[in-house]
Protein backbone atom coordinates (compact mmCIF):
# COMPACT_ATOMS: atom_id res chain seq x y z
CA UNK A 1 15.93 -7.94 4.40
CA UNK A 2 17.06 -7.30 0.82
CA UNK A 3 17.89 -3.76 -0.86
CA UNK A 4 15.37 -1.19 -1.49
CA UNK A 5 16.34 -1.93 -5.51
CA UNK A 6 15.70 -5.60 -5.33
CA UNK A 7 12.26 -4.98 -3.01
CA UNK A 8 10.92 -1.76 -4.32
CA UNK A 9 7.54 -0.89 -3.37
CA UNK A 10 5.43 -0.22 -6.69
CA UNK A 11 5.19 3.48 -6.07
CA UNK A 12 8.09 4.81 -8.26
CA UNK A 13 5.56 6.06 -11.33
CA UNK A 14 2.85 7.50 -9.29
CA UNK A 15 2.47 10.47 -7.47
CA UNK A 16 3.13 10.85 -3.61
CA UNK A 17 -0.35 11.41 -1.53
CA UNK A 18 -0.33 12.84 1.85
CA UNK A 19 -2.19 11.04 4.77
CA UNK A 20 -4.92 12.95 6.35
CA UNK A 21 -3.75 14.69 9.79
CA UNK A 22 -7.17 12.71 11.25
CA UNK A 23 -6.23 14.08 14.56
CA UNK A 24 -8.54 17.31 13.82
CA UNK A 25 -10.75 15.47 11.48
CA UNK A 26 -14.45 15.98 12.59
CA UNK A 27 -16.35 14.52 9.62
CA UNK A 28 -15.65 12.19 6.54
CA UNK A 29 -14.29 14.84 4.12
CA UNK A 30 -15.49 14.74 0.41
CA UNK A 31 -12.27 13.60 -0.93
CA UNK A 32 -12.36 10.35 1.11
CA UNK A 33 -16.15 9.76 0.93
CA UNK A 34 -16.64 6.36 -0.49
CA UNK A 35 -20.77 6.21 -1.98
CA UNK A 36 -22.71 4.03 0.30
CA UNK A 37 -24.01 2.16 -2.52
CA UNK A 38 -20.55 0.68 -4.21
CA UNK A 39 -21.09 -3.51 -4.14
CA UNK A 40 -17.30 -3.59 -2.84
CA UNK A 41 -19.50 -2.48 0.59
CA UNK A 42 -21.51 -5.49 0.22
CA UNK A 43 -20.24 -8.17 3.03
CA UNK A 44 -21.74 -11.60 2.56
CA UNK A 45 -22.08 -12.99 6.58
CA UNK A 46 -23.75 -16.42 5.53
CA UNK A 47 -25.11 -18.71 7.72
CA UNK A 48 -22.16 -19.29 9.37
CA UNK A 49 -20.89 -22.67 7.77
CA UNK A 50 -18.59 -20.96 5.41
CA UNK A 51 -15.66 -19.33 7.43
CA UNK A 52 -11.96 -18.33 6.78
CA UNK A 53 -9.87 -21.89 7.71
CA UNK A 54 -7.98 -21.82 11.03
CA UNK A 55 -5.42 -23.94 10.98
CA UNK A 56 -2.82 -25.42 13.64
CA UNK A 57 0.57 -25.32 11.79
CA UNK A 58 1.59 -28.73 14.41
CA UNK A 59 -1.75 -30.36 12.87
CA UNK A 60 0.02 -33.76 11.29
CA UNK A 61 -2.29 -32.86 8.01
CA UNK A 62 -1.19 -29.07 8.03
CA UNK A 63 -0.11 -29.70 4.52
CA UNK A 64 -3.43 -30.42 3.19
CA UNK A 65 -5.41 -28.20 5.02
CA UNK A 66 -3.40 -25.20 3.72
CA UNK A 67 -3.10 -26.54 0.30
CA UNK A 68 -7.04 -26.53 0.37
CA UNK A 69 -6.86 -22.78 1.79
CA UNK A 70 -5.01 -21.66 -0.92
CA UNK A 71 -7.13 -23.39 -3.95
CA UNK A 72 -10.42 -22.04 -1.89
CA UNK A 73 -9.80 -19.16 -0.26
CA UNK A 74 -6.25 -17.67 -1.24
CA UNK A 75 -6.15 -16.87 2.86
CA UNK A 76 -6.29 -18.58 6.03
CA UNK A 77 -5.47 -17.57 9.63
CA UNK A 78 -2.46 -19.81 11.13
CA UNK A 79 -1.93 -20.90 14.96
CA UNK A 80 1.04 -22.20 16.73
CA UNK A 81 2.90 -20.00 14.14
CA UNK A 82 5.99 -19.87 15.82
CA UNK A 83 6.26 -16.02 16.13
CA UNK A 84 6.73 -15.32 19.43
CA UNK A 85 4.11 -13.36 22.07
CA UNK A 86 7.04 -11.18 22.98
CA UNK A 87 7.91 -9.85 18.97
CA UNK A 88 4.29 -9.52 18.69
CA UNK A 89 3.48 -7.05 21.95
CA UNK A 90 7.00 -4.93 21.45
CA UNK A 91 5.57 -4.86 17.67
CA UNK A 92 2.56 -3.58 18.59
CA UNK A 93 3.89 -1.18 20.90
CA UNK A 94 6.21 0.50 18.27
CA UNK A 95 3.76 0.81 15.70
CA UNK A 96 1.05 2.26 18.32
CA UNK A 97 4.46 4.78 19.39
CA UNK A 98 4.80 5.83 15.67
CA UNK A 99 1.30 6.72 14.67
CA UNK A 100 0.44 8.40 17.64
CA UNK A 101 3.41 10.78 16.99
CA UNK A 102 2.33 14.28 15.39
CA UNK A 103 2.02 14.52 11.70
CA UNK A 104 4.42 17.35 11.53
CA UNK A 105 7.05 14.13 13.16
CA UNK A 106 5.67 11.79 10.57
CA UNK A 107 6.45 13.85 7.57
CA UNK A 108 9.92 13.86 8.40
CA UNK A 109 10.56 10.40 7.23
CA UNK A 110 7.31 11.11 3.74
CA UNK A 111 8.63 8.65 1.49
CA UNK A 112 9.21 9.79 -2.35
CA UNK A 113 9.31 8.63 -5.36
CA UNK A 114 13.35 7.70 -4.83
CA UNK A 115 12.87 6.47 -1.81
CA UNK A 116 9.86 4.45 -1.64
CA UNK A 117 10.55 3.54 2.35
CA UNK A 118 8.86 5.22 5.17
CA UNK A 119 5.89 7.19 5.98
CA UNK A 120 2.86 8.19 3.62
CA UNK A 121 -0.27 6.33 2.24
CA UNK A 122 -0.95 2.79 0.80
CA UNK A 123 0.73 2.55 -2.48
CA UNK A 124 -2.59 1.96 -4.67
CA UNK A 125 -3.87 5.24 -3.29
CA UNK A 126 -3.25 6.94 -6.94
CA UNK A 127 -5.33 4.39 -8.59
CA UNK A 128 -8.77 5.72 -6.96
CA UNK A 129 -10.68 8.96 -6.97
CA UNK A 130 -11.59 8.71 -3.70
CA UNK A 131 -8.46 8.70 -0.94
CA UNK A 132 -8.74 5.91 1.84
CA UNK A 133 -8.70 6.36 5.58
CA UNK A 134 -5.05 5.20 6.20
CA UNK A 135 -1.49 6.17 6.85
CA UNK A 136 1.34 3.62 6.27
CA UNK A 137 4.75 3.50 6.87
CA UNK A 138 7.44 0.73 4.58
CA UNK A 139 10.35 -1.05 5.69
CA UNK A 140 12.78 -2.38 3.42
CA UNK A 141 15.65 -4.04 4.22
CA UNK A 142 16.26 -1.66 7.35
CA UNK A 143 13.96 1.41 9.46
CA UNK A 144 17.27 2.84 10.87
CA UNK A 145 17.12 5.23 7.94
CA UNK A 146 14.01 6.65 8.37
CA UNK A 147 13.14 6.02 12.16
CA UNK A 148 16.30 8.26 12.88
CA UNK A 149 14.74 10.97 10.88
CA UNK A 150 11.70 10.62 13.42
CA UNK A 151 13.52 9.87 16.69
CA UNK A 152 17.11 10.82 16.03
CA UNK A 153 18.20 10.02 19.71
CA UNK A 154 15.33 7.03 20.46
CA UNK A 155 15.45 5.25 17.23
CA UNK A 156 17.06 1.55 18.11
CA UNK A 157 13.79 0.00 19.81
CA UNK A 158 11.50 0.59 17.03
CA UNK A 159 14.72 -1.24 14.80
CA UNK A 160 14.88 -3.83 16.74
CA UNK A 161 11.04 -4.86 16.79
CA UNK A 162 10.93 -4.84 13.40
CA UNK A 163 14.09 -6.67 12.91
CA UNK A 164 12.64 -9.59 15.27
CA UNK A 165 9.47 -9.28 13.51
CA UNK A 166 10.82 -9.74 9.97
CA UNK A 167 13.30 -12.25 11.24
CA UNK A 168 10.61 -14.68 12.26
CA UNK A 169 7.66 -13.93 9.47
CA UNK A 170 10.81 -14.66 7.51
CA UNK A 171 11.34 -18.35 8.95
CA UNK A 172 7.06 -19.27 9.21
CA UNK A 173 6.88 -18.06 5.08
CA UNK A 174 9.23 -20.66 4.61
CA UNK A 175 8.07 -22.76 6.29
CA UNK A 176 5.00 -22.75 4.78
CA UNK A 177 6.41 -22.57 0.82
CA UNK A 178 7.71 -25.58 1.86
CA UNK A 179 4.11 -26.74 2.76
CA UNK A 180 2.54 -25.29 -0.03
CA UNK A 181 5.27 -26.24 -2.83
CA UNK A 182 5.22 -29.98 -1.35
CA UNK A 183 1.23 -30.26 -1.74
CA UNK A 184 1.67 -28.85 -5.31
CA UNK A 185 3.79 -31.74 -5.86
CA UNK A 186 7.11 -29.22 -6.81
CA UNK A 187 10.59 -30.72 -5.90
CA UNK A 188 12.30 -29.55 -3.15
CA UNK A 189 15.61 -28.85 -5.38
CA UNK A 190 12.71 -25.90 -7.44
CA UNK A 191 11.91 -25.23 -3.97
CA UNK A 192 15.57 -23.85 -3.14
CA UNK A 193 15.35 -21.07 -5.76
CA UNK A 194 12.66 -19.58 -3.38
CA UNK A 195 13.69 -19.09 -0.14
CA UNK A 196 17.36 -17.93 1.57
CA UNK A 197 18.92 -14.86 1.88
CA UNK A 198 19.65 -14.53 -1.88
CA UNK A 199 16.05 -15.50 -3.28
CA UNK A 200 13.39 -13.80 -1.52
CA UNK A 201 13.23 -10.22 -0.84
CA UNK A 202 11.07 -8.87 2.35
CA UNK A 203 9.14 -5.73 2.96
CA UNK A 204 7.33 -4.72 6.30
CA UNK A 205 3.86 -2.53 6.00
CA UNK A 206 2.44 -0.73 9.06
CA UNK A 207 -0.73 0.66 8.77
CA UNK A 208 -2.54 3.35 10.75
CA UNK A 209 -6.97 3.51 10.53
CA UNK A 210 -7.85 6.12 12.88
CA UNK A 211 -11.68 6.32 13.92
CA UNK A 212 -13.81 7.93 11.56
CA UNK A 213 -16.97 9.15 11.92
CA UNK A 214 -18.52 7.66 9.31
CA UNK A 215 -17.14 4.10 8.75
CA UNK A 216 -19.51 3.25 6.24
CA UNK A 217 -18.85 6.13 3.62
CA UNK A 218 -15.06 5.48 4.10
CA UNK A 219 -12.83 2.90 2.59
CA UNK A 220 -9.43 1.67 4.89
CA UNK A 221 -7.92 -0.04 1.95
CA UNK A 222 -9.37 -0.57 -2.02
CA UNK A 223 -9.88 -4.19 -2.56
CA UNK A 224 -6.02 -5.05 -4.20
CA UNK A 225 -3.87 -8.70 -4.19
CA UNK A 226 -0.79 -8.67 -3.13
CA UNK A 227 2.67 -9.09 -5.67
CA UNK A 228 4.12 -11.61 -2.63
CA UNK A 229 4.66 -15.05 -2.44
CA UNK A 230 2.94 -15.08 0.91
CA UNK A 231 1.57 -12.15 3.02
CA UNK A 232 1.50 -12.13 6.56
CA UNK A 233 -0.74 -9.98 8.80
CA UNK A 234 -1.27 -9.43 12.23
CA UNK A 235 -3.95 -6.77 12.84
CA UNK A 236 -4.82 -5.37 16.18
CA UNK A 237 -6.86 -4.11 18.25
CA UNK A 238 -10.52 -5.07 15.66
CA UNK A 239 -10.97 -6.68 12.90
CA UNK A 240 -11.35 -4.90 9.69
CA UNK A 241 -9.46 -7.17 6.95
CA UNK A 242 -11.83 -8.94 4.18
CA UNK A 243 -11.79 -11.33 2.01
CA UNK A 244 -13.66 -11.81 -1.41
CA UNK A 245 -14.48 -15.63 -1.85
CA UNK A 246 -15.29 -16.72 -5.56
CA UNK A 247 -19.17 -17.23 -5.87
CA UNK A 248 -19.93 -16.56 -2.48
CA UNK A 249 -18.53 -12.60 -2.06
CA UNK A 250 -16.50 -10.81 0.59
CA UNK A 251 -15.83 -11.91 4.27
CA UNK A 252 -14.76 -10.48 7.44
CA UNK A 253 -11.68 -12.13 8.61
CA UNK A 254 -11.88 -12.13 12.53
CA UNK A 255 -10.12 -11.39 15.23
CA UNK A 256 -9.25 -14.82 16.60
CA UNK A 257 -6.42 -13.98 19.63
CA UNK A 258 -2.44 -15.96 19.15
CA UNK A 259 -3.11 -16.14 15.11
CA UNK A 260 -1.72 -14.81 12.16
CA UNK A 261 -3.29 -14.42 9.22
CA UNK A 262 -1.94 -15.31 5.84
CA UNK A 263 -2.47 -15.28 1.70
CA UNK A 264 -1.32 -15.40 -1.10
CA UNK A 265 -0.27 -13.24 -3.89
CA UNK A 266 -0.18 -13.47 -7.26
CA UNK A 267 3.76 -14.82 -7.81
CA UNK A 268 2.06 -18.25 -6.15
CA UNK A 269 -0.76 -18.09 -7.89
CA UNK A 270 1.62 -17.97 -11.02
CA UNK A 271 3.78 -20.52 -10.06
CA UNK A 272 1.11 -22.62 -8.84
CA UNK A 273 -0.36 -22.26 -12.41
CA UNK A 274 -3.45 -20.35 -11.21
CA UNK A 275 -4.07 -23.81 -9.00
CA UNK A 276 -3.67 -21.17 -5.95
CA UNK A 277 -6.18 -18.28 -5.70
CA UNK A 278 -4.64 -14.74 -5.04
CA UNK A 279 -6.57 -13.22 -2.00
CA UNK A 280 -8.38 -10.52 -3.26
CA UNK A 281 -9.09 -8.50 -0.16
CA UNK A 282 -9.46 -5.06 1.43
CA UNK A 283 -10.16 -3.02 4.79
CA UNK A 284 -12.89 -1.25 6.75
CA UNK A 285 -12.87 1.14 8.85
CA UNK A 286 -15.08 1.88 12.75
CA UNK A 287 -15.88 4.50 14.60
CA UNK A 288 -15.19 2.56 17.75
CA UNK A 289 -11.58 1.56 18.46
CA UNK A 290 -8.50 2.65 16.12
CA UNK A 291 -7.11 0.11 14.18
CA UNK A 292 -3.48 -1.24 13.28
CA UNK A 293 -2.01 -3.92 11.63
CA UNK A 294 1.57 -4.94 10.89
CA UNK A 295 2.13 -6.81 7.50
CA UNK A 296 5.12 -8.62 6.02
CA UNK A 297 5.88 -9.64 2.29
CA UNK A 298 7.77 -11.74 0.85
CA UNK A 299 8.32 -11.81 -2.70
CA UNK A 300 11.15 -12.79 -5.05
CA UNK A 301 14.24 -10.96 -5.73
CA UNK A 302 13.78 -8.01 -8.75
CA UNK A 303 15.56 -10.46 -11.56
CA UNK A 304 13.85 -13.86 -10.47
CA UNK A 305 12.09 -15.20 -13.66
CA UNK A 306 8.14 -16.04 -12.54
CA UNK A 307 6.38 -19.23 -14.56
CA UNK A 308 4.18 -21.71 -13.21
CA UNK A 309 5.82 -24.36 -12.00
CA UNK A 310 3.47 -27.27 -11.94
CA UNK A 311 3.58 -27.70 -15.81
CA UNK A 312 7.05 -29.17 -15.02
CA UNK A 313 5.60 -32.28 -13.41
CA UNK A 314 2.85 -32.65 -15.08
CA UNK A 315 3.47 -32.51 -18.82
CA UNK A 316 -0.57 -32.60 -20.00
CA UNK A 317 -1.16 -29.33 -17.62
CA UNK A 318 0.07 -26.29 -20.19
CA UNK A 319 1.03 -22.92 -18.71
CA UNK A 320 -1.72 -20.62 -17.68
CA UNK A 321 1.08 -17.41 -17.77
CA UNK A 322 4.25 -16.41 -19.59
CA UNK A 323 7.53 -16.07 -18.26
CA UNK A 324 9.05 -12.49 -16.95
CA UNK A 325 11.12 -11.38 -13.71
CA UNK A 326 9.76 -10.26 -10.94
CA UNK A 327 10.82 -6.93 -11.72
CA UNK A 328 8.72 -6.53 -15.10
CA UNK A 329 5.93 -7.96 -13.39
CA UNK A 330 5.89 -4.88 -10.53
CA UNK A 331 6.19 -2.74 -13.43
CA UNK A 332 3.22 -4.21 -15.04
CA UNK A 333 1.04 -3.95 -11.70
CA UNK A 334 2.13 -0.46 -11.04
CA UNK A 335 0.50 0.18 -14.13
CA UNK A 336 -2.47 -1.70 -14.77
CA UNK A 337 -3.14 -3.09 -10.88
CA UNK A 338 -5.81 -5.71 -10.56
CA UNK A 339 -5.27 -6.26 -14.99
CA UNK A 340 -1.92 -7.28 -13.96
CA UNK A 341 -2.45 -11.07 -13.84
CA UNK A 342 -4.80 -11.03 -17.03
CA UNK A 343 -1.87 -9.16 -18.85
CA UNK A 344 0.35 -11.64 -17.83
CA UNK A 345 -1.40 -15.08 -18.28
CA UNK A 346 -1.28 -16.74 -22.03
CA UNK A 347 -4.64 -16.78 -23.69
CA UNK A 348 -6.08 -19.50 -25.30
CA UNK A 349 -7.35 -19.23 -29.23
């Protein structure tokens, strides 16, 4: 993974929360009630003809089916990924073995804002008046820091799980820039200023949603997008992840066994030229099973310069969004959040 500098989690301007300890919580307390009433509640289940794409990566017209994901849906869930059953059971393990620790153990590694790595809550938390029913704990570029805070003589498995984990999200993102920057008809040689060791930097998110009484005056996560590239998710144990659809409203992303799921973020849909939605999307909670789910970003490097790329090979398509580096951007988002993109984007007289 890259440095904490070059992959900082936009956190550094706003002020550290403290997860609940939800193992003595008996009832939905007021500061995390969400009103029963908000529309960001409201799940549209259709008829059932409208559903997230699955798609087989070794499908000869994988290309096209995931460019169409990305102009429709900004998401889609991915099989014969290539990440392997075994990185995906020991990842699972390890996060299950860190959230089921004691909070007093947890707060040992309570990330700050100099250190935006380890445990604490999501990092739009601050944004809301109500708090959400999650704990988290960020990666970047290496857990040996903070897992030895939390197991200072049993600290190497839960490295190495992560480690194998990022390793391969690593190689199946690239894989499927490739895919995406190919369908968007952007040259391979633009296409090597995206991925390797020195252009991308990678972050891993676990995140914790305990059972809550109440699941429906409660709020996991606050629908956000993502600053990646791509995101990639594997959530376990129930479903819980949404998606908001454009003119049809949000939908519940199931649990289909041996698939990832994936979407964008807003530095594709910039360099796509808006062409590529940016998954709006957020998480529920149940009062049935506990939930987790193991995320990986990857996103440019802090001084990459972000413009849409299709304009360059198409010279009657003018750019939807100005040119600025990655890093001004997360400074824009940790600001303004979900104005980000409209602060960014040119307007039109």
């Amino acid at each position: 993974m890259a440095t904490s500098e070059s992959c900082a989690v936009e956190t550094k301007t706003l002020p550290i929360q403290l997860p609940l300890d939800f193992s003595s919580i008996q009832s939905v307390p007021e500061s995390h009630a969400w009103p029963e009433s908000n529309e960001d509640q409201v799940e549209n289940n259709g008829d059932g003809s409208l559903v997230l794409p699955i798609i087989d990566l070794n499908d000869p017209k994988a290309m096209e089916l995931i460019g169409y994901a990305c102009e429709n849906w900004g998401a889609f869930q991915l099989k014969n990924h290539g990440i392997s059953k075994s990185v995906i059971e020991e990842l699972e393990v390890e996060t299950k073995r860190l959230f089921d620790l004691p909070k007093e153990q947890k707060l040992k590694a309570l990330r700050s804002r100099d250190n935006p790595t380890g445990y604490g809550t999501f990092w739009i938390t601050p944004f809301f008046q109500q708090r959400m029913w999650q704990e988290g704990f960020t990666i970047i570029a290496s857990a040996v820091q903070d897992a030895k805070k939390i197991w200072p003589n049993d600290y190497q498995r839960f490295c190495d799980a992560m480690k194998k984990f990022e390793d391969e999200s690593r190689v199946l993102i690239e894989k499927l820039i490739h895919l995406s920057f190919k369908f968007l008809g952007i040259s391979e040689e633009e296409e090597k200023n995206w991925v390797g060791p020195n252009n991308h930097a990678g972050a891993i998110q676990l995140n914790s949603y305990p059972i809550c009484p109440k699941p429906e005056n409660a709020m996991g996560i606050a629908p956000h997008t993502d600053t990646s590239i791509f995101t990639l998710l594997h959530q376990s144990q129930s479903s819980g992840l949404h998606i908001f659809k454009d003119g049809s409203g949000w939908f519940t992303v199931p649990l289909v066994p041996d698939t990832i799921v994936i979407n964008t973020g807003d530095v594709l849909h910039m360099l796509s030229n808006a062409r590529f939605k940016s998954a709006l999307h957020k998480v529920s909670v149940n009062n049935v099973k506990h939930r987790y789910s193991m995320v990986y970003f990857y996103r440019p490097t802090m001084d990459q310069v972000v413009s849409p790329l299709v304009p360059k090979n198409n010279s009657d398509e003018e750019p939807r969004f100005r040119a600025l580096t990655f890093k001004e951007y997360v400074g824009i988002k940790d600001k303004y959040l979900d104005k980000a993109l409209s602060i960014v984007s040119i307007k039109e007289d």
